[in-house]
Protein backbone atom coordinates (compact mmCIF):
# COMPACT_ATOMS: atom_id res chain seq x y z
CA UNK A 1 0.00 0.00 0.00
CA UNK A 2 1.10 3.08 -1.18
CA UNK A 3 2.06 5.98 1.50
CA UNK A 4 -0.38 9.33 1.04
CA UNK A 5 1.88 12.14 -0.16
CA UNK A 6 1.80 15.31 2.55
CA UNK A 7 3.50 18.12 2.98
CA UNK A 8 5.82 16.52 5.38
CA UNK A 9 7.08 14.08 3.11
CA UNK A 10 7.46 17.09 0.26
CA UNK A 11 9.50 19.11 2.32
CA UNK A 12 11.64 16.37 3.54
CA UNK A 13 12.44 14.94 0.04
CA UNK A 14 13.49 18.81 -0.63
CA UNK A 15 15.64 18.91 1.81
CA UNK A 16 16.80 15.61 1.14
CA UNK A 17 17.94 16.62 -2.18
CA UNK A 18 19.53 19.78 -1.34
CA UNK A 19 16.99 22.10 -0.68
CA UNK A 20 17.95 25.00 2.11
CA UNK A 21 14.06 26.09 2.01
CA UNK A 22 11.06 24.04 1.13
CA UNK A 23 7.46 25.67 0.64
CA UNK A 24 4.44 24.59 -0.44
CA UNK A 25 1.33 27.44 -1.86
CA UNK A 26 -1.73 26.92 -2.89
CA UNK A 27 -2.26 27.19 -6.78
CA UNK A 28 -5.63 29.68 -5.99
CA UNK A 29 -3.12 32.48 -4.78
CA UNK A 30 -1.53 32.78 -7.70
CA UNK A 31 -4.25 35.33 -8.55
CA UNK A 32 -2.69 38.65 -9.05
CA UNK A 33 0.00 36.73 -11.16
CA UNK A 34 -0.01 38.15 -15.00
CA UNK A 35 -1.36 35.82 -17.36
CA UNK A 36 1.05 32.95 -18.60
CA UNK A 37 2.55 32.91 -15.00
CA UNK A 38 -0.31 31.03 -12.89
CA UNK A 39 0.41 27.52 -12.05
CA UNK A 40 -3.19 26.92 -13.72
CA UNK A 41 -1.41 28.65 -16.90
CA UNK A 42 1.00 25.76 -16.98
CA UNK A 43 -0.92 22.64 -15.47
CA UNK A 44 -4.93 23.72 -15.60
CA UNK A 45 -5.47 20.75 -12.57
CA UNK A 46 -2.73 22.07 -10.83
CA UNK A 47 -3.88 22.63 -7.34
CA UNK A 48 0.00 23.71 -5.19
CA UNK A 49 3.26 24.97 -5.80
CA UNK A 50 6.16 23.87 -4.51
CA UNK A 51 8.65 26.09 -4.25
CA UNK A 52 12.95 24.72 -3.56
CA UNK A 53 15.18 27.13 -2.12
CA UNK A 54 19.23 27.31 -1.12
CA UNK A 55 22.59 29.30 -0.87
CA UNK A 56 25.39 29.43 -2.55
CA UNK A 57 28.35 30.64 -0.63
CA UNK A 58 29.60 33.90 -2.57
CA UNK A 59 33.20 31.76 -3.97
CA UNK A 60 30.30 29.73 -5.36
CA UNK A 61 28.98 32.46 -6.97
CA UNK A 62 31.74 34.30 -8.00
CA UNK A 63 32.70 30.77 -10.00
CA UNK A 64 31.19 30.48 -12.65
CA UNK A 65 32.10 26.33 -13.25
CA UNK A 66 31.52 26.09 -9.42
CA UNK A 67 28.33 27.64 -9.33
CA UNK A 68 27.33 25.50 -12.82
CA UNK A 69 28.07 22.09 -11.04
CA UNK A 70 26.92 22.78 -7.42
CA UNK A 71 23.41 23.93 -9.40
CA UNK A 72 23.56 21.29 -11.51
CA UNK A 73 24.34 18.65 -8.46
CA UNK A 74 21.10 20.03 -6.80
CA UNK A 75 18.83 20.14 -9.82
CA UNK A 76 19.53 15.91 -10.45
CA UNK A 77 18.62 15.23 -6.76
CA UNK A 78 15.89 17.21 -7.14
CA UNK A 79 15.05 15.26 -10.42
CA UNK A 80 15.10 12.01 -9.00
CA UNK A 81 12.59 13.11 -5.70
CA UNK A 82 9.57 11.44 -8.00
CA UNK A 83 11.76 8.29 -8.17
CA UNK A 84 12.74 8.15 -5.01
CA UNK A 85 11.16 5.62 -1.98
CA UNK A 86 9.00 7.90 0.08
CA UNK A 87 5.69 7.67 -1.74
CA UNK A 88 6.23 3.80 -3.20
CA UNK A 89 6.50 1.64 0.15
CA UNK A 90 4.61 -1.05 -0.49
């Protein structure tokens, strides 16, 4: 049996893979957004947002190839979060 996502289990796999800051909004306050920028623009049934968040310590950001593979190290983690175990115990 499959576990029920919540918002416990989001964050956690964000910070698992990386994530300083993990938040979580509801689609319907997107509102005031202009058009082509509402989650609903982009997924009509979407219904949250999840939203990842870190540093980067400023000799990573004054690096450009340091930068590039630190983001890019973060990014795969955060790829792989629908692959990973948290959602598929059986």
């Amino acid at each position: 049996m499959a576990t029920e996502l919540n918002s416990e289990i989001v964050k956690e796999c964000g910070r698992d893979a990386g994530a300083s800051v993990v938040g979580i909004a509801a689609s319907k306050d997107f509102v005031l957004a202009p058009d082509g920028f509402k989650p609903t623009d982009v997924l009509l049934e979407c219904l949250s947002v999840i939203v990842l968040g870190t540093t980067f310590s400023p000799e990573v950001l004054n690096d450009i190839v340091e930068y590039t593979a630190s983001r890019n190290a973060m990014l795969t983690a955060m790829t792989g979060m629908e692959k990973g175990s948290k959602t598929n115990k059986g």
